[in-house]
C-alpha atoms as a PDB file:
ATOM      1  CA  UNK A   1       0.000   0.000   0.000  1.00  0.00           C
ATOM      2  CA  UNK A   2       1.253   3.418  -0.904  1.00  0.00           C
ATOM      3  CA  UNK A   3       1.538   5.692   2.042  1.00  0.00           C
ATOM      4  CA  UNK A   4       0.135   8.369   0.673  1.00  0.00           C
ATOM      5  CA  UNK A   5      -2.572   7.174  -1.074  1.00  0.00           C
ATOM      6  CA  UNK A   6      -6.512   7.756   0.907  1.00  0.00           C
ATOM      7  CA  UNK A   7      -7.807   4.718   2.910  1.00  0.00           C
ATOM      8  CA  UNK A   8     -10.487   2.721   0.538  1.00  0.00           C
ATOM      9  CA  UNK A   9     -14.093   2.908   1.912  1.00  0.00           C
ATOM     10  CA  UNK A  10     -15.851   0.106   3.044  1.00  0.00           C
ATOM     11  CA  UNK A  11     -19.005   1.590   2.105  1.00  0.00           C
ATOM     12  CA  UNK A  12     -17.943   3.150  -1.698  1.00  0.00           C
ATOM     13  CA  UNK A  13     -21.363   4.355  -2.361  1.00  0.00           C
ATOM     14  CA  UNK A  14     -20.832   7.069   0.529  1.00  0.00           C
ATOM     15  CA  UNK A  15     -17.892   8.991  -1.676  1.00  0.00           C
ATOM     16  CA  UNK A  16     -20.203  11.961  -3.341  1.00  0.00           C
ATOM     17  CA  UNK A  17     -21.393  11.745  -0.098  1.00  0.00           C
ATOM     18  CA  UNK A  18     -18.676  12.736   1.451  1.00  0.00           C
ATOM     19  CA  UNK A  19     -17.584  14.785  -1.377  1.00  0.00           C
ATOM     20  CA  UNK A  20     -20.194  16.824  -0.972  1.00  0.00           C
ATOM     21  CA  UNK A  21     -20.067  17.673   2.305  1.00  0.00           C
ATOM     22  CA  UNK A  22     -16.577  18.375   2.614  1.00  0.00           C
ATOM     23  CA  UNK A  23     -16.220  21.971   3.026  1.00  0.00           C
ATOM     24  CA  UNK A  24     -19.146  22.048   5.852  1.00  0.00           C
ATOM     25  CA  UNK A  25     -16.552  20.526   8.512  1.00  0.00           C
ATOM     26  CA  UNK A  26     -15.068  24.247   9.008  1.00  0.00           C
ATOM     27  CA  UNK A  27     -17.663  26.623   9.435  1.00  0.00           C
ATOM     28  CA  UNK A  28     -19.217  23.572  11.381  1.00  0.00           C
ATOM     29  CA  UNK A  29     -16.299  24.115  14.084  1.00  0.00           C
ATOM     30  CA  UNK A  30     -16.481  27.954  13.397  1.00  0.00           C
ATOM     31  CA  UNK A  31     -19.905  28.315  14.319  1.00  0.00           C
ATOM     32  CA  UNK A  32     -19.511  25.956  17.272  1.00  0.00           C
ATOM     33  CA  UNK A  33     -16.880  27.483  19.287  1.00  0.00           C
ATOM     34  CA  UNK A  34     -17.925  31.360  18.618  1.00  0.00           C
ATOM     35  CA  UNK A  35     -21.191  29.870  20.246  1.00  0.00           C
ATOM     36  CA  UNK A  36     -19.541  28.193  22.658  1.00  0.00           C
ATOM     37  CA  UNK A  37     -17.607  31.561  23.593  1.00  0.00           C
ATOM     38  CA  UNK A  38     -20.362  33.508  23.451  1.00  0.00           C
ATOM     39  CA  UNK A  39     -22.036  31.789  26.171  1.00  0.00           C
ATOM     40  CA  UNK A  40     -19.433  32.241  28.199  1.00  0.00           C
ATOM     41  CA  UNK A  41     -19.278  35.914  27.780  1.00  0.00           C
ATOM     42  CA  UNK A  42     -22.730  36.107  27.703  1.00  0.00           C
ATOM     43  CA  UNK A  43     -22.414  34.976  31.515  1.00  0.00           C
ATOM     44  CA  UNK A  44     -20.105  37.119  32.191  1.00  0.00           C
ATOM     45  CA  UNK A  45     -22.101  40.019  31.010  1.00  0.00           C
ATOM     46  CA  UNK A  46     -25.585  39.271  32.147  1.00  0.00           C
ATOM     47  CA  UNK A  47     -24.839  37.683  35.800  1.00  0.00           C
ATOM     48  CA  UNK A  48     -21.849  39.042  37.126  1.00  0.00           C
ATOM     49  CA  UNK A  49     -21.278  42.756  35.208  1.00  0.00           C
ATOM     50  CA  UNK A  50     -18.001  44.099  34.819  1.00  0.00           C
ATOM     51  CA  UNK A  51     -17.131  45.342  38.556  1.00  0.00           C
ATOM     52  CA  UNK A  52     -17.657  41.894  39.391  1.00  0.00           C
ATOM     53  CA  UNK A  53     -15.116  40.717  36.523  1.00  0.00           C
ATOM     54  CA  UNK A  54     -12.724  43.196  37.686  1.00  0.00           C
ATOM     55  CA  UNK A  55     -12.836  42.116  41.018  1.00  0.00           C
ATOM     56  CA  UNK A  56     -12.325  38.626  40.517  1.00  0.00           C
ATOM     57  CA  UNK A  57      -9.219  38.897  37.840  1.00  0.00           C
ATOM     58  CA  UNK A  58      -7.289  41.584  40.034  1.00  0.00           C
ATOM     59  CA  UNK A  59      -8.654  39.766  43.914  1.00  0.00           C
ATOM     60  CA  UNK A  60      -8.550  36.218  43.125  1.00  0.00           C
ATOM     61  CA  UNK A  61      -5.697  36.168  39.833  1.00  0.00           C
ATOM     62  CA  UNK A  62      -3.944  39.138  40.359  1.00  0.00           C
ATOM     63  CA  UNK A  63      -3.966  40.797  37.127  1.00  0.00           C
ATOM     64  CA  UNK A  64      -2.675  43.954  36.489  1.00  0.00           C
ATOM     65  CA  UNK A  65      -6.033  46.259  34.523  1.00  0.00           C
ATOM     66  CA  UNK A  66      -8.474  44.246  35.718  1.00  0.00           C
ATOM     67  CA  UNK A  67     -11.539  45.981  34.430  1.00  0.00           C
ATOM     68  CA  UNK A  68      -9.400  46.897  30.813  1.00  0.00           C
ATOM     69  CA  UNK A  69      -9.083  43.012  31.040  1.00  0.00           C
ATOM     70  CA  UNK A  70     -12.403  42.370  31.875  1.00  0.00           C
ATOM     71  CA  UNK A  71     -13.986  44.719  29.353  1.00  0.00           C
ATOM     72  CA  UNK A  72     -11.729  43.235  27.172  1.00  0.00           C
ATOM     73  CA  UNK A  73     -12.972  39.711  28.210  1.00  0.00           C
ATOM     74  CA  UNK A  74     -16.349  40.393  27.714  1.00  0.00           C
ATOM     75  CA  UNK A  75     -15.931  41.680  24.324  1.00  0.00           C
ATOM     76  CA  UNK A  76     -13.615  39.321  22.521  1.00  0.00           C
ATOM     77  CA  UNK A  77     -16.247  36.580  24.540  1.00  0.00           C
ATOM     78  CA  UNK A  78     -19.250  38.485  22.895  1.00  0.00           C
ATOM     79  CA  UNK A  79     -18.084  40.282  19.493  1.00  0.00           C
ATOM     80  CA  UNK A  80     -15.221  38.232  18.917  1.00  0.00           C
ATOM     81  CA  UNK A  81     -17.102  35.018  19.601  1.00  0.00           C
ATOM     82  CA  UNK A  82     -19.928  36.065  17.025  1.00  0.00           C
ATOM     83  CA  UNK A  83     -17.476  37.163  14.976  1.00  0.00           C
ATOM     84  CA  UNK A  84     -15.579  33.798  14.902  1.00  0.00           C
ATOM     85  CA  UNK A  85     -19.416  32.139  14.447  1.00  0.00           C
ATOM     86  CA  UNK A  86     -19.941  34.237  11.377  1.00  0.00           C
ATOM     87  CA  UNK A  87     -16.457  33.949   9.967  1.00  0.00           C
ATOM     88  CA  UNK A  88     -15.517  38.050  10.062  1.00  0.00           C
ATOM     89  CA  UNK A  89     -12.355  39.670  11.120  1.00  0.00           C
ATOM     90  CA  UNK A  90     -11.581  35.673  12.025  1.00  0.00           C
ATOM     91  CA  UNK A  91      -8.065  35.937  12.340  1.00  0.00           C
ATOM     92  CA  UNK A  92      -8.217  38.994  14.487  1.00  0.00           C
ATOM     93  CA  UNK A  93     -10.484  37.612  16.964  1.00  0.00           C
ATOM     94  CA  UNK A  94      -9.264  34.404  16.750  1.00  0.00           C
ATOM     95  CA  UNK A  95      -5.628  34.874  17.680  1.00  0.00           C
ATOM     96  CA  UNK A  96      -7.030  37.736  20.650  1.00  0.00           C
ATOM     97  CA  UNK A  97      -9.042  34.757  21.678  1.00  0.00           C
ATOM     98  CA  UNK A  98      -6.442  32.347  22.127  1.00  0.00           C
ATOM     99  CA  UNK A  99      -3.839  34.780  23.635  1.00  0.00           C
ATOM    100  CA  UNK A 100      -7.108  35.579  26.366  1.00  0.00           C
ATOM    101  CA  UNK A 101      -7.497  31.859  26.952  1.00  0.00           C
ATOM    102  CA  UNK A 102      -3.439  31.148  27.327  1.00  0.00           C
ATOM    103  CA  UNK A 103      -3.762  34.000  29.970  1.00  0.00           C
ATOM    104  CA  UNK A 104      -6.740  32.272  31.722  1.00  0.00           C
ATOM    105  CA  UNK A 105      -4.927  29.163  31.262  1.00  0.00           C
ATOM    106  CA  UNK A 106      -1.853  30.380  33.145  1.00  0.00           C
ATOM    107  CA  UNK A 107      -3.630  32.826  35.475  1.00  0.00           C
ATOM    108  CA  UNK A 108      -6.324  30.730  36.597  1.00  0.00           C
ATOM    109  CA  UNK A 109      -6.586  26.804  35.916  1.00  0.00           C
ATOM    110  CA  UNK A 110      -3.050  26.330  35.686  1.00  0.00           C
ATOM    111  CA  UNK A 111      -2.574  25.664  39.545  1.00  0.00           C
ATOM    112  CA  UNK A 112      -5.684  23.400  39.666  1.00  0.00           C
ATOM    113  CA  UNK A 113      -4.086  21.013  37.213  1.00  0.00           C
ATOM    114  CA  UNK A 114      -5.112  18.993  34.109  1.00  0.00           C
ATOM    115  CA  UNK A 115      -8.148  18.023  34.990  1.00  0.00           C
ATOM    116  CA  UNK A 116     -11.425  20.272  33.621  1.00  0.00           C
ATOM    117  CA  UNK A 117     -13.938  18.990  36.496  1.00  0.00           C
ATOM    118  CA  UNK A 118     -11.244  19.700  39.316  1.00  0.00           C
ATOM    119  CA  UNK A 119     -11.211  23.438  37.348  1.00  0.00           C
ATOM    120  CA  UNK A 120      -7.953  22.751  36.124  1.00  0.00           C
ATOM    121  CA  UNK A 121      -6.667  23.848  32.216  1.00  0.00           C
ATOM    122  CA  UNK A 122      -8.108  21.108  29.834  1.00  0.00           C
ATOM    123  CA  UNK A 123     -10.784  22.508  28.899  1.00  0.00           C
ATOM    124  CA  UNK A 124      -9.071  26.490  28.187  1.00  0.00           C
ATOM    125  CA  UNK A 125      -6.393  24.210  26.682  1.00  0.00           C
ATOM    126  CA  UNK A 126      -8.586  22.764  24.070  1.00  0.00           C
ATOM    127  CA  UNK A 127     -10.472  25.885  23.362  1.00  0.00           C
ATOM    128  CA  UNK A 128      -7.201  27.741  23.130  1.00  0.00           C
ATOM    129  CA  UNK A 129      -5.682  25.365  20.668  1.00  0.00           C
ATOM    130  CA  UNK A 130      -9.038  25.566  18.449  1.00  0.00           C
ATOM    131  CA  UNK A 131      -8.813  29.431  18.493  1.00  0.00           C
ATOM    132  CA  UNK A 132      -5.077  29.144  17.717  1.00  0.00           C
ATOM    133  CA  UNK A 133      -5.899  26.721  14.756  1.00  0.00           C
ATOM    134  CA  UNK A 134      -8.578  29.515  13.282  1.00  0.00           C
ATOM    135  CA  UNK A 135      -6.459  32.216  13.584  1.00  0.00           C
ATOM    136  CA  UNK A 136      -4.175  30.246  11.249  1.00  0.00           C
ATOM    137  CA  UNK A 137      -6.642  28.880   8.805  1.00  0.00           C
ATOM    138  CA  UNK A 138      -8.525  32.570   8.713  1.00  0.00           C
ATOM    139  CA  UNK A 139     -12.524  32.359   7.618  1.00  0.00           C
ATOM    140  CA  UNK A 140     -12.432  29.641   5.218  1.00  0.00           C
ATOM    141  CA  UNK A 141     -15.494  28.429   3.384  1.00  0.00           C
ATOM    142  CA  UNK A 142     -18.854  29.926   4.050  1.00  0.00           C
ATOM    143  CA  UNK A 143     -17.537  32.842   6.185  1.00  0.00           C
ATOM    144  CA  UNK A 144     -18.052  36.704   5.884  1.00  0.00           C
ATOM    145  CA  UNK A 145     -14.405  37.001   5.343  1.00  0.00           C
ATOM    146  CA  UNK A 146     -14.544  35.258   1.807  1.00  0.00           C
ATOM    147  CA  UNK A 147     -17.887  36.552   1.169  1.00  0.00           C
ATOM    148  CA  UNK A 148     -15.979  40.294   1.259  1.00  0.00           C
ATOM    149  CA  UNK A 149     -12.932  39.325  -0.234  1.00  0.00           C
ATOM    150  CA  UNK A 150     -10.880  40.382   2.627  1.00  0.00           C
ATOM    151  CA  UNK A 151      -9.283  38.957   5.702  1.00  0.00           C
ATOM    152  CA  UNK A 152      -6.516  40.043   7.842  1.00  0.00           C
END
């Protein structure tokens, strides 16, 4: 078998199939994640307001700015994430999002460990990486990006 030849399907009759949907898997994971971050700024926004924010990355993490980093929280976590969802200005906000989540990372889960349910990094981890990984593929099909003809 050639190496770099494609795997033979068991079920051929699923090729145009799969041909056809092959450009969905993208904006699929776009649209995911932007809602996924969206939520969580949504939260932010709606139950604990920016003092609260503030208070809670300069008390409990000791950031320097905490309300420029919590404004800036909730924004990339609203706009950014609908942003990312509707594929505009996706490298921008993508690569602001995954710096934001390193910082979390580092700032907040990293001294609780691995382990998501014991509030440790997984989970930032994975949305990091995702955010890193859009920032580098940029809108891609089906995004407002290509739609305009322009991305950063």
């Amino acid at each position: 078998m050639n190496g770099n030849s494609e795997p033979k399907l068991i079920f051929p009759g699923l090729a145009g199939f799969y041909a056809s949907v092959s450009d969905l898997w993208y904006p699929m994971i776009r649209v995911a994640i932007g809602a996924i971050l969206f939520m969580h700024g949504y939260f932010k926004l709606a139950n604990l307001g920016i003092a609260r924010v503030a208070a809670n990355f300069g008390t409990n993490y000791g950031l320097p700015m905490p309300t420029f980093l919590a404004y800036a929280a909730v924004f990339l976590e609203t706009v950014g994430a609908i942003c990312i969802a509707i594929g505009l200005f996706t490298r921008f906000f993508a690569a602001a999002l995954a710096i934001e989540l390193l910082i979390a990372m580092f700032a907040a889960h990293w001294v609780k460990g691995f382990s998501v349910g014991a509030g440790g990094y997984e989970y930032v981890l994975f949305l990091g990486i995702v955010m890193f990984a859009i920032a580098l593929r940029g809108g891609g099909p089906y995004s407002v990006d290509r739609l305009i003809g322009r991305e950063l």
